[in-house]
Protein backbone atom coordinates (compact mmCIF):
# COMPACT_ATOMS: atom_id res chain seq x y z
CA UNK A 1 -95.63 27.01 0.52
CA UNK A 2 -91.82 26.98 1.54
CA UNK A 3 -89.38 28.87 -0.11
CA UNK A 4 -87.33 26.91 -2.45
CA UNK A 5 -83.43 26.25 -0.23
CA UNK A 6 -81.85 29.08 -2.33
CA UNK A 7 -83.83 32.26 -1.18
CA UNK A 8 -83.73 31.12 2.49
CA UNK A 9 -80.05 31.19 2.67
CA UNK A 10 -78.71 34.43 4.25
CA UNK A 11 -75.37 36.46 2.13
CA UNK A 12 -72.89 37.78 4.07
CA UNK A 13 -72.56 40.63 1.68
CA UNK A 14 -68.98 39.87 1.12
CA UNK A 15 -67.67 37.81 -1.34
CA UNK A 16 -64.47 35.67 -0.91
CA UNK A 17 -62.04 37.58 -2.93
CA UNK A 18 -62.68 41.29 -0.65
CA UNK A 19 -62.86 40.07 2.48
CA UNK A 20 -59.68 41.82 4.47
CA UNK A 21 -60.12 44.50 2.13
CA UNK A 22 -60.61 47.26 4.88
CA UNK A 23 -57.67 46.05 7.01
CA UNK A 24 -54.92 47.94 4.77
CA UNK A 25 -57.51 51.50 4.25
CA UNK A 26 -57.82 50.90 8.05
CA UNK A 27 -54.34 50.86 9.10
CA UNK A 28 -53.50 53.90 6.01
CA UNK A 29 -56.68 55.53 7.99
CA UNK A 30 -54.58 55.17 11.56
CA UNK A 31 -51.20 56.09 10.16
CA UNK A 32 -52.60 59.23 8.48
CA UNK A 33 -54.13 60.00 12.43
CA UNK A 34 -51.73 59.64 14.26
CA UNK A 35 -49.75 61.50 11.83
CA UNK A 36 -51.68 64.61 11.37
CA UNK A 37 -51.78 64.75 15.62
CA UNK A 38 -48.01 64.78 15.47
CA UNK A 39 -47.98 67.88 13.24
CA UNK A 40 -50.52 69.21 15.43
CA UNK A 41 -49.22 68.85 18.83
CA UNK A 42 -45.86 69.94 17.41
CA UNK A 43 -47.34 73.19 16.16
CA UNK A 44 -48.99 73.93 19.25
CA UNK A 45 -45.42 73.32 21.63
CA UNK A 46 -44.30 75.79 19.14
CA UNK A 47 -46.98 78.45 19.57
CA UNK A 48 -46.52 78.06 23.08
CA UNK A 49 -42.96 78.42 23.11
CA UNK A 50 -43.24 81.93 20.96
CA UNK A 51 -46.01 82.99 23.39
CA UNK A 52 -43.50 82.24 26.74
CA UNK A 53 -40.73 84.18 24.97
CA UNK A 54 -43.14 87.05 24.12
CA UNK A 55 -44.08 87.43 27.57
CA UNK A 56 -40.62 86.76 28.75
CA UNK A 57 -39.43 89.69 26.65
CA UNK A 58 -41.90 91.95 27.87
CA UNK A 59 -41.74 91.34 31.18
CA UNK A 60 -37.91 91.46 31.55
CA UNK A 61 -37.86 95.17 29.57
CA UNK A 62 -40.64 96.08 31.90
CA UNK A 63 -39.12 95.31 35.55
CA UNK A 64 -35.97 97.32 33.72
CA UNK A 65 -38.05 100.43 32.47
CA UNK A 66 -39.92 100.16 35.82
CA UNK A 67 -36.66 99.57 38.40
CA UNK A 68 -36.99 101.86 41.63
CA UNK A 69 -34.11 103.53 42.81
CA UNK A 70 -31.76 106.57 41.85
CA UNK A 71 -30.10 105.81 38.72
CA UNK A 72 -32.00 102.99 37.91
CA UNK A 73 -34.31 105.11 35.82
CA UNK A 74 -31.69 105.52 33.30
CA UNK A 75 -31.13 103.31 30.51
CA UNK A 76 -27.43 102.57 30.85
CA UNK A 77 -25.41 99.18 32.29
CA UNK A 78 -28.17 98.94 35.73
CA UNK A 79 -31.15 98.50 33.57
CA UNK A 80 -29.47 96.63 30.90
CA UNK A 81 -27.91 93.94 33.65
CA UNK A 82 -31.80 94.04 35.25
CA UNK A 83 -33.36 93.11 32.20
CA UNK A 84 -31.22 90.35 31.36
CA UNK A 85 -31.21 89.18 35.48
CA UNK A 86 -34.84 89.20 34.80
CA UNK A 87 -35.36 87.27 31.86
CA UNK A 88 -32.68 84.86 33.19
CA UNK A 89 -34.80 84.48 36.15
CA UNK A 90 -37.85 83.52 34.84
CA UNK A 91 -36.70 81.80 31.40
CA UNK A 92 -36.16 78.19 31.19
CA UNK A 93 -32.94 76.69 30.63
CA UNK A 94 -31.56 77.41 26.83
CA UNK A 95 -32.81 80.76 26.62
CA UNK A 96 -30.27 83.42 25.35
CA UNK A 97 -31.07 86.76 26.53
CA UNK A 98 -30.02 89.95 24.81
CA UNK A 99 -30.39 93.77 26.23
CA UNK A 100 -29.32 97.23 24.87
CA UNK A 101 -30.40 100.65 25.02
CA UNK A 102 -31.28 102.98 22.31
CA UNK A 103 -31.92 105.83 23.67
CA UNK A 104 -34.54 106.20 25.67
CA UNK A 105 -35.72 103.04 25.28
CA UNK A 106 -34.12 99.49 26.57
CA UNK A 107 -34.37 97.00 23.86
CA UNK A 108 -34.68 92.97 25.29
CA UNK A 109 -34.32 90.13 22.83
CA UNK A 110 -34.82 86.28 23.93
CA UNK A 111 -34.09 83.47 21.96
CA UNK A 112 -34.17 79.67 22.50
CA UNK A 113 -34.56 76.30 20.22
CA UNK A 114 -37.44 75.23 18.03
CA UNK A 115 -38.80 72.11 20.16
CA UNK A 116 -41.05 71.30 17.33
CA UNK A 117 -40.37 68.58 14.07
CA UNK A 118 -41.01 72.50 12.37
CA UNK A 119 -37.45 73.45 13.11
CA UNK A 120 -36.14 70.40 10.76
CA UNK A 121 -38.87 72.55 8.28
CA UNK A 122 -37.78 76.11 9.04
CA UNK A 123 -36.85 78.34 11.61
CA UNK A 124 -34.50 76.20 14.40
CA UNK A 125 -34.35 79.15 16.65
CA UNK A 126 -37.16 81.16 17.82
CA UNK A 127 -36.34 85.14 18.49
CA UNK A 128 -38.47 87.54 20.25
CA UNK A 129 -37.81 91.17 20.72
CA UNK A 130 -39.52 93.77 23.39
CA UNK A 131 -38.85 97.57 23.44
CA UNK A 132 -39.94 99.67 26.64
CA UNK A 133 -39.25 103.65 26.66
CA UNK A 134 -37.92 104.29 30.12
CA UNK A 135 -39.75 107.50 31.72
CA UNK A 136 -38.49 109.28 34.95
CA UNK A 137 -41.38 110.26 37.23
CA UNK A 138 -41.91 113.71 38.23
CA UNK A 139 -42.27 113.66 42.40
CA UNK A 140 -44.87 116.59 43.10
């Protein structure tokens, strides 16, 4: 026996009134992406710019603290023009180099711009400061 015409007909599981309904929590869904990817790519050109500063810092007080030759071993106007030949050298273009002694110790600070939407949010300038105590080998 055949069922009667209304149980054989299929529902789309819709009715009329929500269909489109996902279209706008779609496109909120994609905005909301592409957003959050922003924010993250941004932080991570940040972290990276901090981390080649760092490294820049270091490096520059190092080849100053390390510098072969008489007088070089000295903190005084040789190591100080070293350290900021150095960091010149290998920094990229923007970056404001800063050296000074204090003592025994030669003090390099490198700045440059905030390439990230987090300098509209805080901190347009990133600084970052390396101090090295420069040693004079004994010869045996």
């Amino acid at each position: 026996m055949p069922y009667p015409p209304a149980l054989n007909r299929r529902r789309s599981g819709t009715e009329p009134a929500e269909r489109g309904a996902g279209t706008i929590s779609s496109a909120f869904g994609l905005l909301f992406l592409v957003g959050f990817l922003t924010v993250m790519i941004s932080v991570l050109i940040a972290l990276y710019r901090s981390s080649m500063l760092t490294a820049l810092a270091h490096d520059a007080a190092h080849a100053a603290a390390d510098a072969p030759g008489p007088g070089r071993r000295a903190c005084g106007p040789g190591a100080i023009g070293l350290a900021e030949r150095r960091a010149t050298e290998l920094g990229a273009p923007g970056v404001t180099v800063e050296a000074r002694c204090q003592g025994t110790q030669i003090v390099v600070s490198v700045s440059a711009a905030n390439p990230s939407l987090l300098a509209a949010l805080g901190e347009p300038l990133i600084t970052r400061t390396a101090t090295v105590r420069i040693e004079t080998r004994v010869e045996p």
